[in-house]
C-alpha atoms as a PDB file:
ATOM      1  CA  UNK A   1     112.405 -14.224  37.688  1.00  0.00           C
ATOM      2  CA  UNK A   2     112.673 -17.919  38.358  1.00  0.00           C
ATOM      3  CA  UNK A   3     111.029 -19.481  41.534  1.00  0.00           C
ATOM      4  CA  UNK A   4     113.877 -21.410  43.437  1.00  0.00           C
ATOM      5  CA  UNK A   5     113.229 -24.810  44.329  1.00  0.00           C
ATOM      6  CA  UNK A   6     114.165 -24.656  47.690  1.00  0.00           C
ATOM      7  CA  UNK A   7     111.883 -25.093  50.621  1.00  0.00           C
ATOM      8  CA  UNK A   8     114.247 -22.634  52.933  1.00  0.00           C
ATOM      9  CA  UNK A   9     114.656 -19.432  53.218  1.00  0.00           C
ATOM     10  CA  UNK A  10     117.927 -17.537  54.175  1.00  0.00           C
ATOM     11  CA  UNK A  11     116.235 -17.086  57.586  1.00  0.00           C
ATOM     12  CA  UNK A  12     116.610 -21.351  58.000  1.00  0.00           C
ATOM     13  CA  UNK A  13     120.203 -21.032  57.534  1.00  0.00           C
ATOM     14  CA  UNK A  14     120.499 -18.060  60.212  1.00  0.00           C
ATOM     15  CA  UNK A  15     118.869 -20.215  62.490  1.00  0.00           C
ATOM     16  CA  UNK A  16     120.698 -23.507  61.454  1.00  0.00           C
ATOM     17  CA  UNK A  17     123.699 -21.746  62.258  1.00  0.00           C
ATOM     18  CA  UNK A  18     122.691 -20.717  65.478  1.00  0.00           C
ATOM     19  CA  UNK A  19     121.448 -23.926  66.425  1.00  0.00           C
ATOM     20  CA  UNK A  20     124.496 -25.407  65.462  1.00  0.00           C
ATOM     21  CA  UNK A  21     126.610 -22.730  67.735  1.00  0.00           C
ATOM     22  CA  UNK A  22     123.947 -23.582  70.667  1.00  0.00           C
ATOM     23  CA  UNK A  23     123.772 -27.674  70.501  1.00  0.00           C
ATOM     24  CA  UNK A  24     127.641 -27.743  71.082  1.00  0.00           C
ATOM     25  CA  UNK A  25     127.625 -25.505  74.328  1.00  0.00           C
ATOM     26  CA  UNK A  26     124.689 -27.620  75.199  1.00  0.00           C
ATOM     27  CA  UNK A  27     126.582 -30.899  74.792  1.00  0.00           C
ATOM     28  CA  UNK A  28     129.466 -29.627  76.612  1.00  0.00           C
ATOM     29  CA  UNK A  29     127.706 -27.999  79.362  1.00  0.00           C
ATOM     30  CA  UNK A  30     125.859 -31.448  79.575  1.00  0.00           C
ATOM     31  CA  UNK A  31     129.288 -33.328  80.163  1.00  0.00           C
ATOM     32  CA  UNK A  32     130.112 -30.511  82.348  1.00  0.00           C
ATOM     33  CA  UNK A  33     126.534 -30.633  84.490  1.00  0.00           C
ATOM     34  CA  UNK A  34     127.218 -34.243  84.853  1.00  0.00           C
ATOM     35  CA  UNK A  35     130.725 -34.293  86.073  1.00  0.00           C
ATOM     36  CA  UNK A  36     129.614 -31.602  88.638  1.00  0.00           C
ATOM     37  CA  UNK A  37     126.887 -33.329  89.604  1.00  0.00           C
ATOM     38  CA  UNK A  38     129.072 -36.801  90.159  1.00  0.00           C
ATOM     39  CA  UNK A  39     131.327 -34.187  92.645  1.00  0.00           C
ATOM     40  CA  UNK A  40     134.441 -33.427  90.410  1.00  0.00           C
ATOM     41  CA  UNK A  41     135.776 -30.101  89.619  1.00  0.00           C
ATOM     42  CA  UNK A  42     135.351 -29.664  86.095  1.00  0.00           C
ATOM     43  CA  UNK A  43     136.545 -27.290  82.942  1.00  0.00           C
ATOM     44  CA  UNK A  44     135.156 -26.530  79.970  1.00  0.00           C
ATOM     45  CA  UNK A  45     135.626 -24.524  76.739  1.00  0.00           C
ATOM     46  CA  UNK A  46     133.464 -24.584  73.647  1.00  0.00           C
ATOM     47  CA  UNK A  47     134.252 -28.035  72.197  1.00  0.00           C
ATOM     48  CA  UNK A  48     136.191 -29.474  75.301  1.00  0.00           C
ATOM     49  CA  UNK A  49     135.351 -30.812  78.977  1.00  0.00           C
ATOM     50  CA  UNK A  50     137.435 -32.391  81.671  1.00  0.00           C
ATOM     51  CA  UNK A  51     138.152 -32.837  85.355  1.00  0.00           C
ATOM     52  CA  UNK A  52     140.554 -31.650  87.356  1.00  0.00           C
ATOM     53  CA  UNK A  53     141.183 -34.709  88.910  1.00  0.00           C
ATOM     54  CA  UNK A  54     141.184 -38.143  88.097  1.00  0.00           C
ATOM     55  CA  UNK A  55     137.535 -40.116  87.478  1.00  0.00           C
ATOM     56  CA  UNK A  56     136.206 -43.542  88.047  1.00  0.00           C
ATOM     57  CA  UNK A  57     135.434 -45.479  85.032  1.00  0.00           C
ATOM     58  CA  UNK A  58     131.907 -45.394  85.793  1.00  0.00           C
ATOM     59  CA  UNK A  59     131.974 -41.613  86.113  1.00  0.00           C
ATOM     60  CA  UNK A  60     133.624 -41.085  83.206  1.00  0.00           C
ATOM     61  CA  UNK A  61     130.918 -43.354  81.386  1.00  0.00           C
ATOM     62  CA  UNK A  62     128.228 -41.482  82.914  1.00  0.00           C
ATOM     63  CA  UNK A  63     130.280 -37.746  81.833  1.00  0.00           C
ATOM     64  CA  UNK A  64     131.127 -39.067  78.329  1.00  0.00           C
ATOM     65  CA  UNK A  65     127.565 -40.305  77.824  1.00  0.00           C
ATOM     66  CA  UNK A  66     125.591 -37.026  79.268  1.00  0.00           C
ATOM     67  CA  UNK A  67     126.395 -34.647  75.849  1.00  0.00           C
ATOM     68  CA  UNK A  68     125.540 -37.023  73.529  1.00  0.00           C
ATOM     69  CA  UNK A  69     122.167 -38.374  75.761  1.00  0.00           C
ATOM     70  CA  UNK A  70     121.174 -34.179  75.283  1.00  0.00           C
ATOM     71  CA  UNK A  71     122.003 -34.484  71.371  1.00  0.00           C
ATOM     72  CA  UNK A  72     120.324 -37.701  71.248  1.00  0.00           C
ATOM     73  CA  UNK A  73     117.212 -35.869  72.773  1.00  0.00           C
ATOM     74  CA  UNK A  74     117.541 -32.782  71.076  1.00  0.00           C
ATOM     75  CA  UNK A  75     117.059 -34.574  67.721  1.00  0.00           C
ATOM     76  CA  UNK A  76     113.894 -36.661  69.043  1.00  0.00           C
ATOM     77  CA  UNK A  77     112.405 -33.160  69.853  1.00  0.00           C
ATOM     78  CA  UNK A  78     113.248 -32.059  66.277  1.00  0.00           C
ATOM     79  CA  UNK A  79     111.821 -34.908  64.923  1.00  0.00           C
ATOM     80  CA  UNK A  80     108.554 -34.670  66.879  1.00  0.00           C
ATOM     81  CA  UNK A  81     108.267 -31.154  65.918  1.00  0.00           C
ATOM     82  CA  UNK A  82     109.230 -31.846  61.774  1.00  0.00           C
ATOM     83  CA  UNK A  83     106.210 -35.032  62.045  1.00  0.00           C
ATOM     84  CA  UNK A  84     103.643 -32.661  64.368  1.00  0.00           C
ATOM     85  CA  UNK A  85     104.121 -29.342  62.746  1.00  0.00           C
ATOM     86  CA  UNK A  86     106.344 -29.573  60.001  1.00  0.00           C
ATOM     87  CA  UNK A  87     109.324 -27.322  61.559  1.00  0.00           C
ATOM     88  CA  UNK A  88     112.055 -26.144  59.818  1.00  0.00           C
ATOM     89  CA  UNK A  89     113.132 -25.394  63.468  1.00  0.00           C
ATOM     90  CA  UNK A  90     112.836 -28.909  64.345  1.00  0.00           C
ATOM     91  CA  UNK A  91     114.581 -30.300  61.137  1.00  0.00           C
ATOM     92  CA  UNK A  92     117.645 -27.955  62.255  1.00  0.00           C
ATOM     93  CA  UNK A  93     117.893 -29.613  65.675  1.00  0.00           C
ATOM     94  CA  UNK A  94     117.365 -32.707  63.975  1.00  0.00           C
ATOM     95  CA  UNK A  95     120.374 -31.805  61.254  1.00  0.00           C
ATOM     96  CA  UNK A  96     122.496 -30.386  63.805  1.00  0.00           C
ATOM     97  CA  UNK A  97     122.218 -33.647  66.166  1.00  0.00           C
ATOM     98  CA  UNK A  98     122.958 -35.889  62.992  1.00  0.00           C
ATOM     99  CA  UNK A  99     126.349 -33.787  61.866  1.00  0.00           C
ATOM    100  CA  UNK A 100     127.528 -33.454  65.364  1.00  0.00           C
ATOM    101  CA  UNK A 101     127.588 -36.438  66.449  1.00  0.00           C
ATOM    102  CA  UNK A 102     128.776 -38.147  62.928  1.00  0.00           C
ATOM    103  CA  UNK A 103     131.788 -35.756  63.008  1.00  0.00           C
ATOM    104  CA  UNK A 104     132.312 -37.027  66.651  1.00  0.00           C
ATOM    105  CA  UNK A 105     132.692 -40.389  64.928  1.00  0.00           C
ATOM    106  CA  UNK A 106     134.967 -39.128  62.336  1.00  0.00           C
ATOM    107  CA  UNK A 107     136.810 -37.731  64.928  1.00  0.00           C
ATOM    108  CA  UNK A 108     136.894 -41.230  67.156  1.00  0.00           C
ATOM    109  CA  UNK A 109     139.821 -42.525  64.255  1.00  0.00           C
ATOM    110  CA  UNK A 110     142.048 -40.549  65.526  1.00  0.00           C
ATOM    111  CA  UNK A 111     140.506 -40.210  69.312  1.00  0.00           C
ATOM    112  CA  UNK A 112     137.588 -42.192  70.728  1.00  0.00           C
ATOM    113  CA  UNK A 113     135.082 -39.641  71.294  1.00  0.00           C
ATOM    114  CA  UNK A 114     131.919 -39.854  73.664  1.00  0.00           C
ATOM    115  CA  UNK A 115     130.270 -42.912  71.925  1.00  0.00           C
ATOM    116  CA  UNK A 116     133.618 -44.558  71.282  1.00  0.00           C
ATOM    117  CA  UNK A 117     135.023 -44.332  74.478  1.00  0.00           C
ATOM    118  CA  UNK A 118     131.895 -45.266  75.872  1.00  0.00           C
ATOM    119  CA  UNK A 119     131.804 -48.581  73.907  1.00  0.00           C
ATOM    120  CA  UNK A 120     135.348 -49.822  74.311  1.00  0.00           C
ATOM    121  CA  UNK A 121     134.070 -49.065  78.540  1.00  0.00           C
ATOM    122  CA  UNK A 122     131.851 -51.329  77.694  1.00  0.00           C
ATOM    123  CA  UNK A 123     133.978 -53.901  75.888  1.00  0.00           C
ATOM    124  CA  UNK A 124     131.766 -53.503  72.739  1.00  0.00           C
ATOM    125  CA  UNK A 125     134.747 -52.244  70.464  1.00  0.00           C
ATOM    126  CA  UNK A 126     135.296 -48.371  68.976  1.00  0.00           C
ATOM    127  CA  UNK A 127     132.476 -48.451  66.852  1.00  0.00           C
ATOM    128  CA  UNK A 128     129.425 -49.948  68.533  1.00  0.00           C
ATOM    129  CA  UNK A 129     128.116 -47.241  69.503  1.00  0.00           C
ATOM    130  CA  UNK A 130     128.882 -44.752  67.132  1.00  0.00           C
ATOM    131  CA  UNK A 131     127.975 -46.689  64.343  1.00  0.00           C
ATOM    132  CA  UNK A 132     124.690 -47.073  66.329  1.00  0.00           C
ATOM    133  CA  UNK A 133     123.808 -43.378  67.410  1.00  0.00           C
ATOM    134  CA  UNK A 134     125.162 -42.494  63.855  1.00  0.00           C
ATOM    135  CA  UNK A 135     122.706 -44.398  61.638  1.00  0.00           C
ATOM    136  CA  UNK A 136     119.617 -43.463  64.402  1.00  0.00           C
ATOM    137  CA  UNK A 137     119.991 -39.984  63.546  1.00  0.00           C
ATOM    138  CA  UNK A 138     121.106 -41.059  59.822  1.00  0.00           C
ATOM    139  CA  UNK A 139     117.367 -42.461  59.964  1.00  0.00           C
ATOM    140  CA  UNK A 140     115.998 -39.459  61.484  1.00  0.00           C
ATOM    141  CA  UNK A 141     117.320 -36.888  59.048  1.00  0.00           C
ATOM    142  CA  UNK A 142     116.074 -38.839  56.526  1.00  0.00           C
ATOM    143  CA  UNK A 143     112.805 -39.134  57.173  1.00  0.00           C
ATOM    144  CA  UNK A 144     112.362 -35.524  58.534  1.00  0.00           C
ATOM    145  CA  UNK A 145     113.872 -34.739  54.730  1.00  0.00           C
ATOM    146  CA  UNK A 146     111.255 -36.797  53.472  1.00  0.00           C
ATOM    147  CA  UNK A 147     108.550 -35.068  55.143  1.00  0.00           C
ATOM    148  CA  UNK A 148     109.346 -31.991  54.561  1.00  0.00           C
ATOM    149  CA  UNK A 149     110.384 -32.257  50.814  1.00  0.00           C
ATOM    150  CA  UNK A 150     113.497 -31.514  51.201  1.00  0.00           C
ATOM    151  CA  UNK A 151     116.059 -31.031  47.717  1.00  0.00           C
ATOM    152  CA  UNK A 152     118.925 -31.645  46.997  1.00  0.00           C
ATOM    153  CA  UNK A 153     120.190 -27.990  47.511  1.00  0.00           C
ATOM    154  CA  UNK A 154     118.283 -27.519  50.654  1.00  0.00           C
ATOM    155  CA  UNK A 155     120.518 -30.612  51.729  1.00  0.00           C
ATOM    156  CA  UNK A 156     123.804 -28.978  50.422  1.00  0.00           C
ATOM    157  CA  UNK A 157     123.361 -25.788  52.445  1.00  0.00           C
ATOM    158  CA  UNK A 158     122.412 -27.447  55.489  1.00  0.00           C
ATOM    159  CA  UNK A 159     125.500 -29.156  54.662  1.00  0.00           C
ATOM    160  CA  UNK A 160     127.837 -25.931  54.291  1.00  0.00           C
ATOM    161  CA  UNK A 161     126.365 -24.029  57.107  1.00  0.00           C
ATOM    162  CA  UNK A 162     126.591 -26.644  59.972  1.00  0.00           C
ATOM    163  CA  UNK A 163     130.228 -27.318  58.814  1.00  0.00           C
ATOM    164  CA  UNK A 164     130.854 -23.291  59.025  1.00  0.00           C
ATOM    165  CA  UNK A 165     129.059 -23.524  62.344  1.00  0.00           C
ATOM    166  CA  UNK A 166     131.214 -26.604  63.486  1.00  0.00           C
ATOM    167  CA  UNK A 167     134.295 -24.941  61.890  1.00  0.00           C
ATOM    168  CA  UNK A 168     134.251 -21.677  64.098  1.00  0.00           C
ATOM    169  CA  UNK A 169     133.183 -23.316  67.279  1.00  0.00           C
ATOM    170  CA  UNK A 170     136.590 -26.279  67.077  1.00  0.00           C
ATOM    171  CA  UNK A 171     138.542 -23.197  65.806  1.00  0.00           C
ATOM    172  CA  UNK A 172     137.696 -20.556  68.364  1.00  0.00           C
ATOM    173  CA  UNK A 173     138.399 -23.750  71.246  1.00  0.00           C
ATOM    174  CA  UNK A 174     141.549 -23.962  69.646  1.00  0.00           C
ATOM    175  CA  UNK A 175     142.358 -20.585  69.451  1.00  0.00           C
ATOM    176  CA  UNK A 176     141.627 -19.470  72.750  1.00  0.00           C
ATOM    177  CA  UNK A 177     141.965 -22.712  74.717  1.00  0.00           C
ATOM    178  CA  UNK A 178     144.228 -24.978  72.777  1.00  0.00           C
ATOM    179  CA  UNK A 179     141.876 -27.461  72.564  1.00  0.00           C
ATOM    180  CA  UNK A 180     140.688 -29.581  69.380  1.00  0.00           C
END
């Protein structure tokens, strides 16, 4: 029987998948920890968090910025753990951070997203940031890939199972909350 080149097993995707599920609640519930904590009443679904009432500018800098702060964290912590211990676990948060918050950027085209709207708050344009946070994790990825001699197909199924991931957590807020 041939020897796959691969360096993951099936049990890498399981948990790839999971941590993909679990880094979106955690961004939202970030948003949603920091809009509490600034004194509004907040909502939140799966992919989707907003006040009840209307926000400062500042605030809603602060809420926009608080999700993707946590992502920004969570892949630092992967990273640490991929160059320490050479993780799978800690390329997955790493992966995770990078898709999430490149589709978030994708997503800015049509409707500025947490970076974006962050930016054009700060006068910097629509893509400052994004492109920034984008091509930090971009850099991240990479080099966690390096390290852990990473192929080709390791990088396609990564690929697949975060956008499954991604795919049933937008669909299910959709679904059961209308929101996108």
């Amino acid at each position: 029987m041939a020897r796959s080149n691969s360096v993951f097993a099936t049990r890498f995707y399981v948990t790839l998948f999971l941590v993909g599920i679990g880094s979106f609640l955690i961004h939202e519930l970030a948003h949603w920890l920091a809009g509490v904590g600034l004194g509004y009443d907040m909502v939140a679904t799966p992919n989707h968090v907003w006040s009840k009432t209307p926000m400062s500018v500042i605030d809603q800098a602060l809420v926009s910025g608080a999700g993707p702060l946590v992502t920004i964290a969570q892949a630092i912590l992967g990273f640490w753990l991929v160059r320490s211990r050479s993780s799978h676990f800690g390329f997955a948060l790493v992966y995770i951070a990078f898709f999430m918050r490149l589709l978030a950027a994708g997503v800015s085209l049509f409707n500025p997203n947490d970076e974006a709207r962050i930016s054009l708050m700060l006068g910097l344009g629509t893509w400052t940031l994004p492109v920034l946070v984008v091509i930090g994790l971009f850099i991240l990825v990479v080099a966690a890939s390096r390290q852990l001699r990473l192929s080709f197909r390791d990088q396609f199924f990564c690929y697949l199972v975060s956008s499954i991931a991604v795919t049933l957590i937008v669909g299910a807020d959709m679904t059961l909350w209308g929101k996108a």
